[in-house]
C-alpha atoms as a PDB file:
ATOM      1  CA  UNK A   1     -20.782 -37.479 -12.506  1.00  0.00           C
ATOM      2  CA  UNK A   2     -23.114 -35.359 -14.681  1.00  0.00           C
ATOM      3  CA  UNK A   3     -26.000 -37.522 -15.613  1.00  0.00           C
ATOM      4  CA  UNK A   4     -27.840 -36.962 -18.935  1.00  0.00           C
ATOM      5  CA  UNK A   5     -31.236 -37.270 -19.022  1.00  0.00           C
ATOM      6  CA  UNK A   6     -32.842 -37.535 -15.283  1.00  0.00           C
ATOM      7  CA  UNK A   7     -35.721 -36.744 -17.741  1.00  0.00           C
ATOM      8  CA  UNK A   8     -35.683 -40.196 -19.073  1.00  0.00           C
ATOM      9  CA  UNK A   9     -35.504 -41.774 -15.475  1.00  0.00           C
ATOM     10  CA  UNK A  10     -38.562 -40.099 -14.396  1.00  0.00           C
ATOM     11  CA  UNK A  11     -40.745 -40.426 -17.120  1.00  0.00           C
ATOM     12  CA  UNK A  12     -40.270 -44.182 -16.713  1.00  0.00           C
ATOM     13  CA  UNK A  13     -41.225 -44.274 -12.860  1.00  0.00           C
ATOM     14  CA  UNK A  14     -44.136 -41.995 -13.348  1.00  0.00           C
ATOM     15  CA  UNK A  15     -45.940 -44.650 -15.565  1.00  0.00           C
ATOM     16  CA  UNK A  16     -48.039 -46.325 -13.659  1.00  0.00           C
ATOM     17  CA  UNK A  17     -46.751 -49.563 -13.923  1.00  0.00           C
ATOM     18  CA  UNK A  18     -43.449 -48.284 -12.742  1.00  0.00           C
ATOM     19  CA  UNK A  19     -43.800 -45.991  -9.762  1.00  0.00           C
ATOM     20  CA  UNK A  20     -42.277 -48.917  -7.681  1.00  0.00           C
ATOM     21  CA  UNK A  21     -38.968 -47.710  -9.662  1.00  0.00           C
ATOM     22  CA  UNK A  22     -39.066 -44.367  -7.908  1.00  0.00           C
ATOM     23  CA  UNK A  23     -37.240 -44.403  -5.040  1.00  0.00           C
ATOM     24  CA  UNK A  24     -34.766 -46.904  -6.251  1.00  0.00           C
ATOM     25  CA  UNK A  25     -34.074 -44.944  -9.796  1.00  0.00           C
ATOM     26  CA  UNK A  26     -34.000 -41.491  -7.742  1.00  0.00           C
ATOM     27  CA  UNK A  27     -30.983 -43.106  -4.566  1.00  0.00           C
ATOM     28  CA  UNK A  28     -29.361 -44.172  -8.028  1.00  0.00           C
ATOM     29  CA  UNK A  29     -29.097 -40.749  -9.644  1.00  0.00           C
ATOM     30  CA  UNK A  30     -28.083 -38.971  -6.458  1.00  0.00           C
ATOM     31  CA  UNK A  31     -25.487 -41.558  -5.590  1.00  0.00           C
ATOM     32  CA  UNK A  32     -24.356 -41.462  -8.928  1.00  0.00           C
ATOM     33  CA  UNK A  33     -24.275 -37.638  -9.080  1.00  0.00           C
ATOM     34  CA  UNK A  34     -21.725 -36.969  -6.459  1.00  0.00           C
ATOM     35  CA  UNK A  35     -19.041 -39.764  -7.661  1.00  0.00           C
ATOM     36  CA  UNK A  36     -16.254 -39.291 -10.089  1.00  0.00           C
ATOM     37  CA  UNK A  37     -15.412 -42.413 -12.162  1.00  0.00           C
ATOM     38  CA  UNK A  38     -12.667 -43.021 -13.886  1.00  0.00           C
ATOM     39  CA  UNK A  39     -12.738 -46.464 -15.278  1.00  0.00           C
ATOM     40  CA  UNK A  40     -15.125 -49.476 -14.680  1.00  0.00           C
ATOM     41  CA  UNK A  41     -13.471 -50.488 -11.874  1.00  0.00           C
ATOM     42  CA  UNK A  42     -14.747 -47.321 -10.085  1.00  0.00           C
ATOM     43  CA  UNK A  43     -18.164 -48.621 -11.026  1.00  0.00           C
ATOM     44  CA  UNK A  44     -17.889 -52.200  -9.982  1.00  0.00           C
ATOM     45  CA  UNK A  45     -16.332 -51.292  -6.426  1.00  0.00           C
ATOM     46  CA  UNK A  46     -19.320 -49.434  -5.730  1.00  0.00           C
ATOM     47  CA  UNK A  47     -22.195 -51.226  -7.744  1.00  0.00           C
ATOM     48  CA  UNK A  48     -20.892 -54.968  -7.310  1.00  0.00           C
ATOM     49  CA  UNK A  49     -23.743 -56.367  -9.259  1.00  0.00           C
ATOM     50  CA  UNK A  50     -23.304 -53.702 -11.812  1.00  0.00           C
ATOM     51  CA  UNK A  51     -22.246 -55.720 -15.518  1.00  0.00           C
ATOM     52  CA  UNK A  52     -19.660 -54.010 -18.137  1.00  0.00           C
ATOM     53  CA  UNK A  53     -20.612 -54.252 -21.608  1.00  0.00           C
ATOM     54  CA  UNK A  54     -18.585 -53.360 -23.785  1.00  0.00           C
ATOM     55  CA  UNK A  55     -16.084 -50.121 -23.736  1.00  0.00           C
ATOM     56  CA  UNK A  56     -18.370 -47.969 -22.237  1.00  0.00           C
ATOM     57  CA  UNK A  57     -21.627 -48.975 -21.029  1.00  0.00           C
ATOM     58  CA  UNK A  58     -22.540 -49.926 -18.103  1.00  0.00           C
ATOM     59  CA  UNK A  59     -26.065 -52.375 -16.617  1.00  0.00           C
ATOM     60  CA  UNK A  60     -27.601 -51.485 -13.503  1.00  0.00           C
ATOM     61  CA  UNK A  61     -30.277 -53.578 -11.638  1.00  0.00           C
ATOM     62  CA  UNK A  62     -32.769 -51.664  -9.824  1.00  0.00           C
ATOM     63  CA  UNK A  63     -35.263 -52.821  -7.621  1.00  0.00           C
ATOM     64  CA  UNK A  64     -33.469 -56.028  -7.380  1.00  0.00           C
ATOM     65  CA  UNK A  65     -33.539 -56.875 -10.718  1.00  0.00           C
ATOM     66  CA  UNK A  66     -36.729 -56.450 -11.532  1.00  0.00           C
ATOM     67  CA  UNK A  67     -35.439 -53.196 -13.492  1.00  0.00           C
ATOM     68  CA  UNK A  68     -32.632 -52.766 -15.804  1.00  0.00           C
ATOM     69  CA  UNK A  69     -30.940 -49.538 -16.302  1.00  0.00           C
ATOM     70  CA  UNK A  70     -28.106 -49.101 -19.443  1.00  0.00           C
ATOM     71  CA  UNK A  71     -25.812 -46.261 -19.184  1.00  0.00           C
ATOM     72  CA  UNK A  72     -22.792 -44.894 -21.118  1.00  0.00           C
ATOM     73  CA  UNK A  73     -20.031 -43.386 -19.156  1.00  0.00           C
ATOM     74  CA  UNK A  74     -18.087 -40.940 -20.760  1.00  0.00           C
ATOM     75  CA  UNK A  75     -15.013 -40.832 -18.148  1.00  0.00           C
ATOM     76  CA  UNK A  76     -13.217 -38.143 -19.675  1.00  0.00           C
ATOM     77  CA  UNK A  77     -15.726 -35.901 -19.494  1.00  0.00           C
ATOM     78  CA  UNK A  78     -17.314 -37.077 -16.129  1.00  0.00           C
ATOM     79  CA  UNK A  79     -20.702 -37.754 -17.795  1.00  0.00           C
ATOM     80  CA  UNK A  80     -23.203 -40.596 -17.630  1.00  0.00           C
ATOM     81  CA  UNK A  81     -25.460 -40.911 -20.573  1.00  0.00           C
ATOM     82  CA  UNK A  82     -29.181 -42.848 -19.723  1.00  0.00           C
ATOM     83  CA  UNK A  83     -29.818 -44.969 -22.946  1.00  0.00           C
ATOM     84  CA  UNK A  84     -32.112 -47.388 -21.595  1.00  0.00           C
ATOM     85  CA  UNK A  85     -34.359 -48.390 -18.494  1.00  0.00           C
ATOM     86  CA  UNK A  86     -36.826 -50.961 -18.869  1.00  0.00           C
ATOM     87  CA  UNK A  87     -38.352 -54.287 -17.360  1.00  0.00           C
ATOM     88  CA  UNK A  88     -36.039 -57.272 -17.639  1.00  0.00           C
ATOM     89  CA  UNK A  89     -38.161 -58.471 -20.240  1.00  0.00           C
ATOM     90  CA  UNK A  90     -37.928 -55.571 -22.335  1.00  0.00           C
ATOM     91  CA  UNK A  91     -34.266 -55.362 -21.343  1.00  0.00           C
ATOM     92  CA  UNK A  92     -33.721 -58.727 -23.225  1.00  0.00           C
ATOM     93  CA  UNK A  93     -35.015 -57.492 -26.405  1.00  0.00           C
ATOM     94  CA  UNK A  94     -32.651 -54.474 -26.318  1.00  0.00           C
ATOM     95  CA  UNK A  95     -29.494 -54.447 -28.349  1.00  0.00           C
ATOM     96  CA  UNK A  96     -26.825 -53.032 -26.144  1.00  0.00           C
ATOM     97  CA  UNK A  97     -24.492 -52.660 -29.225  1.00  0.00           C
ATOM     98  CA  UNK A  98     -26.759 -50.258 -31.189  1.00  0.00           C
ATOM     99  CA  UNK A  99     -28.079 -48.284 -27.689  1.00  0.00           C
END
């Protein structure tokens, strides 16, 4: 999968109150980079705690939940769009709808 931004990823773990994220956020992008999904179901064998919201986006926990990470998964086109990583407190402000 092609991932859109890595950008975003990073400048969340290089906050300081976030560089725990790191290693977790960058096993994530280069697991995630070298699979080809073609439906949730591709997701949720891999990522078991992984949630489906929606058509197209996907929730990640990272560092064992302390993180949440929202993606969009264009399957088509083989791309995974970052919209979101946060705390789980920020994460339950977020509407997943408009993201």
């Amino acid at each position: 999968m092609r991932i859109i931004a890595k950008s975003t990823l990073r400048a969340f773990y290089e906050q300081v109150n976030y560089v725990d994220s790191k290693s977790a956020l960058e096993a994530w992008h280069h697991e995630v980079s070298k699979l080809q999904w073609s439906n949730p179901n591709d997701i949720k064998s891999q990522y078991r705690s992984a949630s489906v919201v929606g058509e197209n986006k996907i929730v990640f926990n990272i560092c064992g939940n302390k993180y949440r990470l929202i993606v969009s998964v264009n399957y088509n086109a083989g791309i995974v769009f970052v919209k979101f990583i946060g705390t789980h407190k920020a994460y339950n402000k977020v509407t997943i709808e408009e993201l």
